[in-house]
PDB file of N, CA and C in Angstrom:
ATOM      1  N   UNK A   1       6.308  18.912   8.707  1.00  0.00           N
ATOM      2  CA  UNK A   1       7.169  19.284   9.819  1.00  0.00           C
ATOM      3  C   UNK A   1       8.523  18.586   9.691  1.00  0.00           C
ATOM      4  N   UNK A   2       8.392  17.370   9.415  1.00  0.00           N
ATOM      5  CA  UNK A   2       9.462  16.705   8.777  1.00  0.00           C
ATOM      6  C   UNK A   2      10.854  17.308   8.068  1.00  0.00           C
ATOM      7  N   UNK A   3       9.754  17.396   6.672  1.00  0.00           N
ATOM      8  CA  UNK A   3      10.705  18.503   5.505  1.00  0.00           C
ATOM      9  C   UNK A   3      11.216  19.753   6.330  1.00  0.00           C
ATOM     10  N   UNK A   4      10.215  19.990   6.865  1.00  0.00           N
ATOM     11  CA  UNK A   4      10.796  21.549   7.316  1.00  0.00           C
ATOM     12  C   UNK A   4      12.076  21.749   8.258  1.00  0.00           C
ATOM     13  N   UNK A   5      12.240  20.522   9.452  1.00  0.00           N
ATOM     14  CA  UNK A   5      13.759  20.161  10.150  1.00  0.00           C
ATOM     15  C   UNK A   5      14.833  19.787   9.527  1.00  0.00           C
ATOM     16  N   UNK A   6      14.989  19.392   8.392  1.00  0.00           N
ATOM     17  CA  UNK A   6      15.430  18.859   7.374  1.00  0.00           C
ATOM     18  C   UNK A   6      16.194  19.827   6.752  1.00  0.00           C
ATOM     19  N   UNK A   7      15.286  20.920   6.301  1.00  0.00           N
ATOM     20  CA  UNK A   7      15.505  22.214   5.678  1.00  0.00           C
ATOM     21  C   UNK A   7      15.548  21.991   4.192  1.00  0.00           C
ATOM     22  N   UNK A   8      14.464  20.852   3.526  1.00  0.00           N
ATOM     23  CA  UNK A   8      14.098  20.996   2.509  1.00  0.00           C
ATOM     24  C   UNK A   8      13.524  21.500   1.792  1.00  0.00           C
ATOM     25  N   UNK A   9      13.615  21.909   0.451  1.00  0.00           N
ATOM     26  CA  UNK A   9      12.847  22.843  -0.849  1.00  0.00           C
ATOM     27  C   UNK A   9      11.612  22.310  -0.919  1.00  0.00           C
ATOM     28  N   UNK A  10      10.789  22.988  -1.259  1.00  0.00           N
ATOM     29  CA  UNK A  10       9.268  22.957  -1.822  1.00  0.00           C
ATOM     30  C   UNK A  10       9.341  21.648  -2.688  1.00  0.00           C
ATOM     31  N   UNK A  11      10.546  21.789  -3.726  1.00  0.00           N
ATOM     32  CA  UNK A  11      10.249  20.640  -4.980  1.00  0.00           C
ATOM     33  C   UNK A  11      10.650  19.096  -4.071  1.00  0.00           C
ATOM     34  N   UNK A  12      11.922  19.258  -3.391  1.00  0.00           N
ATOM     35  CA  UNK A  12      12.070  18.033  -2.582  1.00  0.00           C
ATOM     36  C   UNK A  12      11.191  17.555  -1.218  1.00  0.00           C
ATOM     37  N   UNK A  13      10.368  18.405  -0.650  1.00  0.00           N
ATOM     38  CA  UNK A  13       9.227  18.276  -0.156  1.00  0.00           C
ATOM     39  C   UNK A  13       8.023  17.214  -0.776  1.00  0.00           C
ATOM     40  N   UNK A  14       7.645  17.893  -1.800  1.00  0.00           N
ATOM     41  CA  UNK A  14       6.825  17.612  -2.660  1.00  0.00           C
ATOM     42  C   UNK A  14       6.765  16.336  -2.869  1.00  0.00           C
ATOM     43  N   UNK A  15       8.246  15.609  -3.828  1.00  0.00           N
ATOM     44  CA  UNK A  15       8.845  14.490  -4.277  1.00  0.00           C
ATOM     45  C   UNK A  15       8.869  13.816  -3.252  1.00  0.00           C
ATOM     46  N   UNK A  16       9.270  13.987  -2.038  1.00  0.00           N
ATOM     47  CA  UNK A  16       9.356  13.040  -0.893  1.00  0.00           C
ATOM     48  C   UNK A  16       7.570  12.519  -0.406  1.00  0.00           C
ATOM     49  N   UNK A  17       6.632  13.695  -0.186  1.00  0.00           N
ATOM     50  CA  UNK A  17       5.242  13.495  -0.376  1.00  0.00           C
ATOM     51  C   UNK A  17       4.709  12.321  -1.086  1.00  0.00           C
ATOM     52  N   UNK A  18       4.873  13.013  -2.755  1.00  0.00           N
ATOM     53  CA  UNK A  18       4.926  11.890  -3.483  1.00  0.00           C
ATOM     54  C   UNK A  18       4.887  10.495  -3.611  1.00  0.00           C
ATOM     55  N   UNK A  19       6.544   9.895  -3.150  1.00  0.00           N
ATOM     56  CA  UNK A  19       7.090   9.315  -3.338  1.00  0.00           C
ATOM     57  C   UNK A  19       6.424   8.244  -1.947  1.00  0.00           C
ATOM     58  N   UNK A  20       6.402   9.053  -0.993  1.00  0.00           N
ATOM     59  CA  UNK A  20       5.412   8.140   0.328  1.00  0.00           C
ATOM     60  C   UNK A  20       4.242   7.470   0.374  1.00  0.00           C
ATOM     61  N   UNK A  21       3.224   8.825  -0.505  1.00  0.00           N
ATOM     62  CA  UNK A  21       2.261   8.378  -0.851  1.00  0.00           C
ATOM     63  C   UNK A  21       1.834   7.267  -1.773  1.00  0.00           C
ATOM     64  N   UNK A  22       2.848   7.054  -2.952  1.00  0.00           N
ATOM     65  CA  UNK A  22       3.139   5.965  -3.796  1.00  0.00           C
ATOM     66  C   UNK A  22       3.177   4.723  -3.035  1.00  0.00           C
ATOM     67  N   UNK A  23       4.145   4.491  -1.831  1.00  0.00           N
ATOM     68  CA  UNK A  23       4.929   3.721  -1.357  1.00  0.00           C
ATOM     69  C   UNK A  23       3.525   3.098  -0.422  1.00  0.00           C
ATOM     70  N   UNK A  24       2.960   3.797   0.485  1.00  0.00           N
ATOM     71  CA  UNK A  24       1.946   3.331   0.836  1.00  0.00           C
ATOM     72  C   UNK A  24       0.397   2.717   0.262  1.00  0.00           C
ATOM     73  N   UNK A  25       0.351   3.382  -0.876  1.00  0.00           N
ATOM     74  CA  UNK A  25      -0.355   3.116  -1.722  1.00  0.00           C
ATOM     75  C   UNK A  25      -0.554   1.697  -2.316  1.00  0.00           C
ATOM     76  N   UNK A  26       1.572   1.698  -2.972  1.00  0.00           N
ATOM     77  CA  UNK A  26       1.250   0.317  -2.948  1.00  0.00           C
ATOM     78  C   UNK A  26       1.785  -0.814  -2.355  1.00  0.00           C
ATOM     79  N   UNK A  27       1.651  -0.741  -0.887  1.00  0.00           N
ATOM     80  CA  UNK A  27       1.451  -1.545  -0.166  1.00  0.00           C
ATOM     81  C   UNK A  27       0.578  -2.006   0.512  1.00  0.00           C
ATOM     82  N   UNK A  28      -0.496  -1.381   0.982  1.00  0.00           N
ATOM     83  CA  UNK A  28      -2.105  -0.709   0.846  1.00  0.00           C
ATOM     84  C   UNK A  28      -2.539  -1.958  -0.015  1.00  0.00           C
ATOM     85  N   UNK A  29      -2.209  -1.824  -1.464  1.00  0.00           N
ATOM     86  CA  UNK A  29      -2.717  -2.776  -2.395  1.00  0.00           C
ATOM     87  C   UNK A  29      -2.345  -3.994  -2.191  1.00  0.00           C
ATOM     88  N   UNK A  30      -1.527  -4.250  -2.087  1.00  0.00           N
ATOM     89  CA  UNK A  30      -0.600  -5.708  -2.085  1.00  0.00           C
ATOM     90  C   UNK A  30      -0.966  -6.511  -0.898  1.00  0.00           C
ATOM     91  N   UNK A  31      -1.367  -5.925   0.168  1.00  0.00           N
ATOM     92  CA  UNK A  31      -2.311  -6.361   1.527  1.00  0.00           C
ATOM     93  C   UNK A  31      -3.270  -6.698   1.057  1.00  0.00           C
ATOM     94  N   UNK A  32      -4.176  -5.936   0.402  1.00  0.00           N
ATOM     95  CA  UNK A  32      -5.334  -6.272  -0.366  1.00  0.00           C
ATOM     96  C   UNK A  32      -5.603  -6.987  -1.034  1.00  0.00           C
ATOM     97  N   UNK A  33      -4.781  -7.010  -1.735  1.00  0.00           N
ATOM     98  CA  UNK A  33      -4.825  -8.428  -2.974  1.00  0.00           C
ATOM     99  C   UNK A  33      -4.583  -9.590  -2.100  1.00  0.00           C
ATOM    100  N   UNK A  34      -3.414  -9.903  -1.209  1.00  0.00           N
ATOM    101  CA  UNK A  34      -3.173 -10.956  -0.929  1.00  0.00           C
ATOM    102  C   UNK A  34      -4.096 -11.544   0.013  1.00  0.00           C
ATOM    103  N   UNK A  35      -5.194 -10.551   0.797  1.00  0.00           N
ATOM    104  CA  UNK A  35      -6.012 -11.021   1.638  1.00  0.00           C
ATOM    105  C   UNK A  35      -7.204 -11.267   0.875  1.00  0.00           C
ATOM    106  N   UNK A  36      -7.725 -10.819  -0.325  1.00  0.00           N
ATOM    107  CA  UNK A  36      -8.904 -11.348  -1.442  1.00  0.00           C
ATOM    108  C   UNK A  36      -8.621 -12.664  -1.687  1.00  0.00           C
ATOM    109  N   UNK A  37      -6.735 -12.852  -2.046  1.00  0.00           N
ATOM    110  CA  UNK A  37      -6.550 -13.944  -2.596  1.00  0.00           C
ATOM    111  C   UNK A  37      -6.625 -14.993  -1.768  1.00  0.00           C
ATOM    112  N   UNK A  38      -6.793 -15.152  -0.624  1.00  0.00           N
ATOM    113  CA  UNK A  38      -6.981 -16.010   0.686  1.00  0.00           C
ATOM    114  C   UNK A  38      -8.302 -15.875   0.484  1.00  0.00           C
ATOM    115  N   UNK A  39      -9.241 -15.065   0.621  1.00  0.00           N
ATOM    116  CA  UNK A  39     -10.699 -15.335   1.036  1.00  0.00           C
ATOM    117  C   UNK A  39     -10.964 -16.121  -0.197  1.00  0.00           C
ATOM    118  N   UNK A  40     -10.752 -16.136  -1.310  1.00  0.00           N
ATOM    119  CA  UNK A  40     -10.976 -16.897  -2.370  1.00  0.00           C
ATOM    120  C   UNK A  40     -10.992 -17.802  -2.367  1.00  0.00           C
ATOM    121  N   UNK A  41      -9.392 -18.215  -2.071  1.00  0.00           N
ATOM    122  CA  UNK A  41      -8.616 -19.665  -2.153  1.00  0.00           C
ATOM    123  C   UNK A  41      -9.519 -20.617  -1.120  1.00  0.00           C
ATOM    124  N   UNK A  42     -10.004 -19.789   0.033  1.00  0.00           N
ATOM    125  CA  UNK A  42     -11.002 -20.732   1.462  1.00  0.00           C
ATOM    126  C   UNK A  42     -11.971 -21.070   0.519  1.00  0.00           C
ATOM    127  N   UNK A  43     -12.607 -19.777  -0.156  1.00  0.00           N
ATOM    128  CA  UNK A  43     -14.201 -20.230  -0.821  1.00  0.00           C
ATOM    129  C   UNK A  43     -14.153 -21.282  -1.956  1.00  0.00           C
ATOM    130  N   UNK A  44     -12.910 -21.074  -2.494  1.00  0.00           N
ATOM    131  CA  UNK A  44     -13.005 -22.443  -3.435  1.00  0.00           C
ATOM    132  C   UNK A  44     -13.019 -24.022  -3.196  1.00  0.00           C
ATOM    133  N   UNK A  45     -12.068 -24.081  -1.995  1.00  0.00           N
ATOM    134  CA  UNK A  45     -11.739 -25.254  -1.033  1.00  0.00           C
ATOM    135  C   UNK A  45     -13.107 -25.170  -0.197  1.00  0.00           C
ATOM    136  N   UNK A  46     -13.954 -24.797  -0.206  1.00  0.00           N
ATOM    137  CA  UNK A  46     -15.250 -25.059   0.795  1.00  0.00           C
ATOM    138  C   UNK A  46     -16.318 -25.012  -0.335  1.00  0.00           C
ATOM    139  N   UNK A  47     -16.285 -24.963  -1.640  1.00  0.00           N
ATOM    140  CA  UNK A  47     -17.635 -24.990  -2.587  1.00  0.00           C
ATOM    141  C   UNK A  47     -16.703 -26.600  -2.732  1.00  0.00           C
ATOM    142  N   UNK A  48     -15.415 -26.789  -2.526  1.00  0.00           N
ATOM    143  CA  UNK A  48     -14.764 -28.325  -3.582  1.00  0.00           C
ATOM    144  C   UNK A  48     -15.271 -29.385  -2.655  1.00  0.00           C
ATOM    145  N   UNK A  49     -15.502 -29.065  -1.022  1.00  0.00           N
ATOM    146  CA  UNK A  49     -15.798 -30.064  -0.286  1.00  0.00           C
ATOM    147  C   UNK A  49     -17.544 -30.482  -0.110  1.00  0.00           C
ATOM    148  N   UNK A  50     -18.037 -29.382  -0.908  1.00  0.00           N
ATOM    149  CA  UNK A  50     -19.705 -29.760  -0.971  1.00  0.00           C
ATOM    150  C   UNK A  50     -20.103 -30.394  -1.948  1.00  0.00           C
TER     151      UNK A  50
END
């Protein structure tokens, strides 16, 4: 609905799609990683204090 107020082409539609989906993707990841890398970092600091 976006593209379509816009009055963008199919191909720049598409690319913008794309390009979002990328964008969330990898940020998506980077949340992810950095919250593994915390649960880790606790579990190592709590096996070092036993």
């Amino acid at each position: 609905m976006f593209a379509i107020a816009l009055g963008m082409t199919k191909l720049e539609t598409l690319t913008v799609a794309i390009s979002s989906f990328i964008f969330i993707g990898a940020f998506t990841w980077v949340s992810i990683k950095g919250d593994l890398r915390k649960i880790a970092q606790e579990l190592i600091e709590e096996n070092d204090k036993d």
